[in-house]
Protein backbone atom coordinates (compact mmCIF):
# COMPACT_ATOMS: atom_id res chain seq x y z
CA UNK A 1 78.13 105.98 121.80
CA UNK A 2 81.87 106.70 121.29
CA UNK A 3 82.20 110.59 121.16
CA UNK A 4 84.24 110.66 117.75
CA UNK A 5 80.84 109.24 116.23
CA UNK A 6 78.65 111.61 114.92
CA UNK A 7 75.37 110.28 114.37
CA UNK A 8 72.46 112.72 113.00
CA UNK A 9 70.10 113.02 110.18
CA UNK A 10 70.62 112.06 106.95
CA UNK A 11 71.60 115.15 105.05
CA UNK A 12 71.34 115.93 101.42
CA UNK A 13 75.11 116.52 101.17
CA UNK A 14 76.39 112.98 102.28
CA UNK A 15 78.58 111.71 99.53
CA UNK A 16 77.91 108.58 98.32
CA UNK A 17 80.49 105.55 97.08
CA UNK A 18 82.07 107.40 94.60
CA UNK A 19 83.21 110.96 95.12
CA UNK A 20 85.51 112.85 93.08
CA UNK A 21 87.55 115.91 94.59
CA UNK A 22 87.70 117.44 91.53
CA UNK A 23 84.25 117.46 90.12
CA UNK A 24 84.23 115.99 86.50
CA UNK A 25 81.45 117.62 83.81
CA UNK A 26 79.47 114.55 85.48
CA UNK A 27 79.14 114.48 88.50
CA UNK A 28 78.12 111.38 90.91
CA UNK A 29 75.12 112.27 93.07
CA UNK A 30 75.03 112.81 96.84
CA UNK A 31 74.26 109.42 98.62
CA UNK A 32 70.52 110.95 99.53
CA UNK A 33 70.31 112.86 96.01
CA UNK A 34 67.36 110.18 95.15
CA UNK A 35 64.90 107.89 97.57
CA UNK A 36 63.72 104.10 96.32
CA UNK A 37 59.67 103.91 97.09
CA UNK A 38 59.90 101.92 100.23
CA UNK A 39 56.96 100.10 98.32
CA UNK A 40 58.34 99.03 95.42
CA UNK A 41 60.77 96.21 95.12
CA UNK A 42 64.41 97.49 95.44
CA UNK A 43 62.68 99.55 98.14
CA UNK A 44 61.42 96.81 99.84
CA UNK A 45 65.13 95.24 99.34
CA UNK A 46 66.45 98.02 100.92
CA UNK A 47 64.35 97.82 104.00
CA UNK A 48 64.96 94.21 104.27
CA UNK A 49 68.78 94.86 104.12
CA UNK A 50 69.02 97.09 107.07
CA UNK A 51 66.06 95.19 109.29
CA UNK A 52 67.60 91.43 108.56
CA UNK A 53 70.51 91.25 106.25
CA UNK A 54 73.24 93.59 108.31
CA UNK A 55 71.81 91.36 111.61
CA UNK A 56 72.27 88.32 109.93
CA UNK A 57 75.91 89.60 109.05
CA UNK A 58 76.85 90.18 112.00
CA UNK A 59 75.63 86.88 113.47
CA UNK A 60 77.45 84.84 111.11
CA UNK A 61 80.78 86.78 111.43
CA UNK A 62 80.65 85.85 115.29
CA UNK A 63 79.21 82.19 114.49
CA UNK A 64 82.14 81.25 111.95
CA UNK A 65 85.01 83.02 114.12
CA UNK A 66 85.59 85.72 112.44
CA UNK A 67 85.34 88.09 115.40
CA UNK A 68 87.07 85.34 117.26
CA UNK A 69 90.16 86.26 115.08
CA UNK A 70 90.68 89.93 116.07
CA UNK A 71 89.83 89.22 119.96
CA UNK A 72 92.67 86.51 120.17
CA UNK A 73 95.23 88.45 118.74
CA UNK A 74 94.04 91.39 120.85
CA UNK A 75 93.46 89.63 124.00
CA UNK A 76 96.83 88.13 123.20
CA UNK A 77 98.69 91.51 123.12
CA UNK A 78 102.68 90.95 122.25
CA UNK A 79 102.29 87.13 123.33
CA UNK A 80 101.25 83.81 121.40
CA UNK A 81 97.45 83.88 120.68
CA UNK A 82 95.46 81.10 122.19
CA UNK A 83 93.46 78.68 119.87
CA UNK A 84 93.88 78.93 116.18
CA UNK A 85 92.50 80.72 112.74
CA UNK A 86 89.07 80.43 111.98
CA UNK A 87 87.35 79.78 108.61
CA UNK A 88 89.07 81.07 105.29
CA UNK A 89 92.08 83.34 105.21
CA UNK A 90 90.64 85.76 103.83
CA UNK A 91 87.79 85.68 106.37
CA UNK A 92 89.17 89.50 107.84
CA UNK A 93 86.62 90.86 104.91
CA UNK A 94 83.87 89.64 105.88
CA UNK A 95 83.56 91.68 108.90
CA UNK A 96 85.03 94.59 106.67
CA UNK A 97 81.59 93.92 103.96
CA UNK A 98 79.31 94.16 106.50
CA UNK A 99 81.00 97.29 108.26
CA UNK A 100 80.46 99.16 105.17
CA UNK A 101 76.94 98.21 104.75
CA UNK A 102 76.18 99.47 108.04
CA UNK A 103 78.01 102.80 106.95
CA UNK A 104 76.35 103.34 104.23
CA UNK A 105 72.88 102.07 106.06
CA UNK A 106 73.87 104.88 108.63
CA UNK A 107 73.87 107.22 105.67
CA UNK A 108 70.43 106.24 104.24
CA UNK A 109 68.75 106.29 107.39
CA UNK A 110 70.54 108.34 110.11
CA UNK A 111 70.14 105.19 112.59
CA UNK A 112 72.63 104.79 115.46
CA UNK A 113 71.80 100.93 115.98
CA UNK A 114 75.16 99.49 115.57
CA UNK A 115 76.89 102.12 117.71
CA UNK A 116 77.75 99.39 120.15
CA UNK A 117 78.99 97.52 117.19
CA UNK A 118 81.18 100.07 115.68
CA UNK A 119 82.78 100.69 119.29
CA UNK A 120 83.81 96.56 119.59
CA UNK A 121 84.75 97.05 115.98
CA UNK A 122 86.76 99.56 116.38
CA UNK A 123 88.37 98.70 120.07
CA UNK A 124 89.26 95.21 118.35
CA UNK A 125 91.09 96.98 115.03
CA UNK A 126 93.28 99.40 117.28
CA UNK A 127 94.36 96.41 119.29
CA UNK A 128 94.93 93.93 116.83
CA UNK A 129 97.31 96.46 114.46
CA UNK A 130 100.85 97.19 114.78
CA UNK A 131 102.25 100.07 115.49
CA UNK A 132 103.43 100.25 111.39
CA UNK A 133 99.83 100.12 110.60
CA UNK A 134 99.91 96.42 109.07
CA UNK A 135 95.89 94.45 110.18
CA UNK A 136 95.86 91.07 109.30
CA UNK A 137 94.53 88.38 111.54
CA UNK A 138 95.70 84.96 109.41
CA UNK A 139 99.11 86.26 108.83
CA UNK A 140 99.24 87.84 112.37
CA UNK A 141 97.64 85.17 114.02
CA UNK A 142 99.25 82.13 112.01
CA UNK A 143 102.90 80.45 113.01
CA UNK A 144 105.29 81.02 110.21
CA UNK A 145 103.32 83.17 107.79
CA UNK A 146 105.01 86.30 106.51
CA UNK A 147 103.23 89.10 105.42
CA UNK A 148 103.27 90.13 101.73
CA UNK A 149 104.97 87.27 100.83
CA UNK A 150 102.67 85.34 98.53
CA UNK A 151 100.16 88.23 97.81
CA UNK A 152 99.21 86.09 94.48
CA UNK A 153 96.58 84.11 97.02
CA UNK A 154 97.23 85.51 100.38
CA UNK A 155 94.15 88.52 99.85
CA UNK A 156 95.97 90.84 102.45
CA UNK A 157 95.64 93.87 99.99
CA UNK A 158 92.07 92.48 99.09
CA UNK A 159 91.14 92.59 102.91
CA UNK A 160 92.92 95.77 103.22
CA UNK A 161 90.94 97.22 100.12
CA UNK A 162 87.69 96.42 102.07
CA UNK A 163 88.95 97.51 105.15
CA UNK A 164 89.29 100.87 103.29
CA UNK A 165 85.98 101.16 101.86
CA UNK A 166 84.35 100.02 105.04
CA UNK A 167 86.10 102.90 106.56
CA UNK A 168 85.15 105.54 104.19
CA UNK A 169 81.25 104.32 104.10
CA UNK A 170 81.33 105.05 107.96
CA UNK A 171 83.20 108.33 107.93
CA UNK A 172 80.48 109.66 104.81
CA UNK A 173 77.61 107.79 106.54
CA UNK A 174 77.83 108.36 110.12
CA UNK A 175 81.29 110.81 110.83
CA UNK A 176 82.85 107.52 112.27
CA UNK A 177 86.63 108.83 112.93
CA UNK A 178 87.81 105.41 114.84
CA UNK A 179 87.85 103.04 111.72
CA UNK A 180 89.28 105.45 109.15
CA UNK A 181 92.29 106.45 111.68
CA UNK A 182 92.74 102.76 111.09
CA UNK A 183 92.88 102.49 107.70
CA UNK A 184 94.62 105.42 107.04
CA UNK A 185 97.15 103.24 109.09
CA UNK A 186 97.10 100.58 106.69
CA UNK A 187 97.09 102.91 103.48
CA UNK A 188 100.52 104.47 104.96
CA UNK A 189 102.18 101.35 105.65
CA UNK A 190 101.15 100.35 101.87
CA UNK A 191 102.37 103.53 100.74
CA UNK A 192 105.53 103.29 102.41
CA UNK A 193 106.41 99.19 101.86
CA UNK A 194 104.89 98.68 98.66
CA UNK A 195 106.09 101.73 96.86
CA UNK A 196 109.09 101.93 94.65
CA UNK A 197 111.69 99.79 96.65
CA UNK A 198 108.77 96.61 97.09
CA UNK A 199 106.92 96.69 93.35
CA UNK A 200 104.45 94.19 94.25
CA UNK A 201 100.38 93.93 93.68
CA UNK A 202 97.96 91.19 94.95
CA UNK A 203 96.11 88.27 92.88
CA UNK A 204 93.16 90.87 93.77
CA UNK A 205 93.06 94.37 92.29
CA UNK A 206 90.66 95.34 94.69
CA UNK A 207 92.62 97.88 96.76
CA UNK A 208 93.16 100.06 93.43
CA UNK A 209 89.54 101.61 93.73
CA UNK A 210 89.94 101.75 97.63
CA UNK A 211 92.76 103.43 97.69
CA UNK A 212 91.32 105.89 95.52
CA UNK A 213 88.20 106.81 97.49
CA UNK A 214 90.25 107.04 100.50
CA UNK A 215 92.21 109.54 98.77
CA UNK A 216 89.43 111.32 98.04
CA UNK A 217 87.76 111.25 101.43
CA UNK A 218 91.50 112.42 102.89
CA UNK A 219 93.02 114.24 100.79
CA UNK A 220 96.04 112.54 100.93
CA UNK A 221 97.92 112.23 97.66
CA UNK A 222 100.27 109.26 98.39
CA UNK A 223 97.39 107.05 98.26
CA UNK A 224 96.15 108.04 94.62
CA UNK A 225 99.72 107.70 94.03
CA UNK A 226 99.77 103.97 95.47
CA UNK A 227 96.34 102.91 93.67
CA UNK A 228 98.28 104.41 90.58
CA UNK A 229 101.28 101.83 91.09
CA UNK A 230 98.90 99.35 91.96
CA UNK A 231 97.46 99.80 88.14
CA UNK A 232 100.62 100.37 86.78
CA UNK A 233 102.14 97.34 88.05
CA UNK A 234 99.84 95.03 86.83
CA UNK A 235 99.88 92.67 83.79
CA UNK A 236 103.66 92.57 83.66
CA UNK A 237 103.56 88.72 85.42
CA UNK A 238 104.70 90.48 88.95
CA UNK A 239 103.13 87.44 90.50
CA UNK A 240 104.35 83.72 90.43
CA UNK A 241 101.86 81.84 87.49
CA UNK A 242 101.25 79.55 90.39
CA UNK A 243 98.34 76.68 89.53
CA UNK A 244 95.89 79.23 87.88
CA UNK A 245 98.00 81.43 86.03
CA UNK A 246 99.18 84.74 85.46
CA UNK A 247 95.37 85.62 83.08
CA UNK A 248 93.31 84.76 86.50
CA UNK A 249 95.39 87.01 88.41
CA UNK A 250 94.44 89.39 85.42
CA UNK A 251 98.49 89.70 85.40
CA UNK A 252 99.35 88.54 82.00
CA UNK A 253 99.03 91.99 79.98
CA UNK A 254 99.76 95.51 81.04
CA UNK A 255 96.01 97.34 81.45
CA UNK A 256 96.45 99.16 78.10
CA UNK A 257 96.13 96.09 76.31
CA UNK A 258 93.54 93.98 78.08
CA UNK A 259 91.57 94.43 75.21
CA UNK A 260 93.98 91.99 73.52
CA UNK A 261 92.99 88.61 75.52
CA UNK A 262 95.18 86.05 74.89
CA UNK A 263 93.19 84.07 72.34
CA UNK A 264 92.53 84.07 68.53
CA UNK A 265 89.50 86.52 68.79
CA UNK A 266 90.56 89.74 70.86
CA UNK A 267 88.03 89.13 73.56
CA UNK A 268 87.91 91.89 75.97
CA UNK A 269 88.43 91.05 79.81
CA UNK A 270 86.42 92.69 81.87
CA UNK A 271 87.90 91.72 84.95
CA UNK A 272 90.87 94.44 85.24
CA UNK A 273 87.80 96.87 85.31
CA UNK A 274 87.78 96.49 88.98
CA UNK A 275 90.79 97.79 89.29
CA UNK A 276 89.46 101.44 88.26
CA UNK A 277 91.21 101.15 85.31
CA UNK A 278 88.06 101.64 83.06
CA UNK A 279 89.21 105.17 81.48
CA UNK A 280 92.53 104.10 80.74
CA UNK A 281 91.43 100.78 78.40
CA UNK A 282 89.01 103.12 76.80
CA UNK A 283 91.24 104.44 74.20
CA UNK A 284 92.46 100.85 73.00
CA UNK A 285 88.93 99.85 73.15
CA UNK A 286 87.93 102.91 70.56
CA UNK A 287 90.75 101.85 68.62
CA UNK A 288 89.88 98.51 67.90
CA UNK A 289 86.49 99.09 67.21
CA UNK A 290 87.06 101.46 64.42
CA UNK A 291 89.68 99.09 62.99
CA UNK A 292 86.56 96.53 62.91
CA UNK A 293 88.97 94.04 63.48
CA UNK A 294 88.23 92.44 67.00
CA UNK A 295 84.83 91.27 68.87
CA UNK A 296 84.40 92.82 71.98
CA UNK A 297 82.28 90.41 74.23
CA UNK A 298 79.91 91.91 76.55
CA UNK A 299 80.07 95.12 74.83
CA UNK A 300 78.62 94.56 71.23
CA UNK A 301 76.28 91.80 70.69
CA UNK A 302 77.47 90.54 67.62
CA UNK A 303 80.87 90.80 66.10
CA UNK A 304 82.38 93.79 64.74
CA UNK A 305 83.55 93.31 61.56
């Protein structure tokens, strides 16, 4: 077991997914604050997770190549890498979902079965990213792609978002330090190239809510400030229209007014929601619903009038 991994008990004061450093009047609970009935169905789901899903995870991110990506490029070093990308290019994330399930498995169970895991994990991430902090495997492992140059589709924030929460659920799950040195590699290099002189944002808000939790697991302010740009940025058309256009890259209006969807009705879209964004729409949201002038799908049944 590496010796920066701390792997004990579960303890009542592991935080869970969410975890606010400055406690609101509501509070999220600890991750252990409540047990499912390993009898009942979501705790027999649970059970199930950990003793097949995580394994069959992992099996499939070494059947389809995913692995295969990191260990070329690190095997490689500062030559060519051997062979070429494996499965989608966005494929980095799927080692980076079931990293965090295993955190967060460590945290409900105090197990240590993936330490050998963690350790390859971890020995492939520090080789594979540059000394600036960027991790990548299809842009660093692919002739002639440039990073951050068509984030509209190219999911390297989205793979750096899960990368992020992956590291977090280890830290709070099992005191993993390896992985979150690592992302907090990739957080600075976002903070630093994507601040004010680089205003970009991906097709995929999902680094805005990483970002956030890493902040709160660190400390470290720059990255709430970066998930901030990340939300402030978006829905002024940053990103080429492209073939899908700028309302599937939930692009096409600034947050404040995604409850004004671009068609006759006033349908909210949920989807900038993921973006942690939630509290800022809710204002507009109030608003139009005491103006009983808009339907609100997915919120009120039947139409407001």
């Amino acid at each position: 077991m590496n010796p920066q991994r701390e792997v004990g008990p579960v303890h009542a004061d592991i935080l869970g997914p969410a975890a606010p450093r400055r406690l609101p009047r509501l509070a999220p609970l600890p991750l252990s604050a409540a047990r499912l009935d390993p009898a009942s169905l979501l705790g027999k789901w649970q059970e199930l997770n950990a003793a097949a899903t995580i394994p069959h995870c992992l099996a499939n991110v070494r059947r389809t190549g995913v692995i295969t990506n990191f260990s070329r490029l690190a095997d490689a070093g500062t030559d060519t890498p051997q062979g070429r990308f494996a499965g989608m290019w966005f494929a980095d994330s799927d080692l980076y979902k079931t990293l965090e399930a295993i955190g967060w498995e460590m945290g409900r169970s105090g197990t240590d079965q993936w330490a050998d895991v963690l350790s390859e994990a971890a020995d492939l991430l520090e080789q594979v990213q540059t000394s600036d902090g960027y991790l990548n495997t299809y842009v660093q492992g692919t002739a002639g792609v440039e990073r951050f140059a068509h984030l509209e589709y190219s999911h390297e924030l989205y793979c750096a978002g899960h990368l992020l929460q992956a590291a977090v659920a280890l830290h709070r799950g099992g005191g993993d330090k390896r992985i979150l040195a690592v992302a907090r590699g990739v957080a600075d290099l976002i903070v630093s190239a994507l601040g004010d002189d680089l205003p970009l944002i991906d097709g995929h808000p999902e680094v805005g809510t990483a970002l956030v939790e890493l902040y709160r697991e660190t400390g470290e302010e720059s990255y709430l400030r970066a998930a901030e740009l990340q939300v402030e940025r978006r829905g002024h058309q940053v990103l080429p229209i492209g073939r899908f256009g700028s309302q599937y890259y939930q692009d096409h209006l600034p947050v404040t007014l995604t409850v004004l969807a671009s068609n006759q009705l006033g349908t909210l879209n949920w989807g900038l929601m993921q973006a942690g964004v939630a509290v800022t729409a809710i204002p507009c949201i109030m608003l139009y619903l005491l103006l009983q002038r808009y339907y609100v799908a997915g919120l009120v049944a039947s139409a407001v009038k």
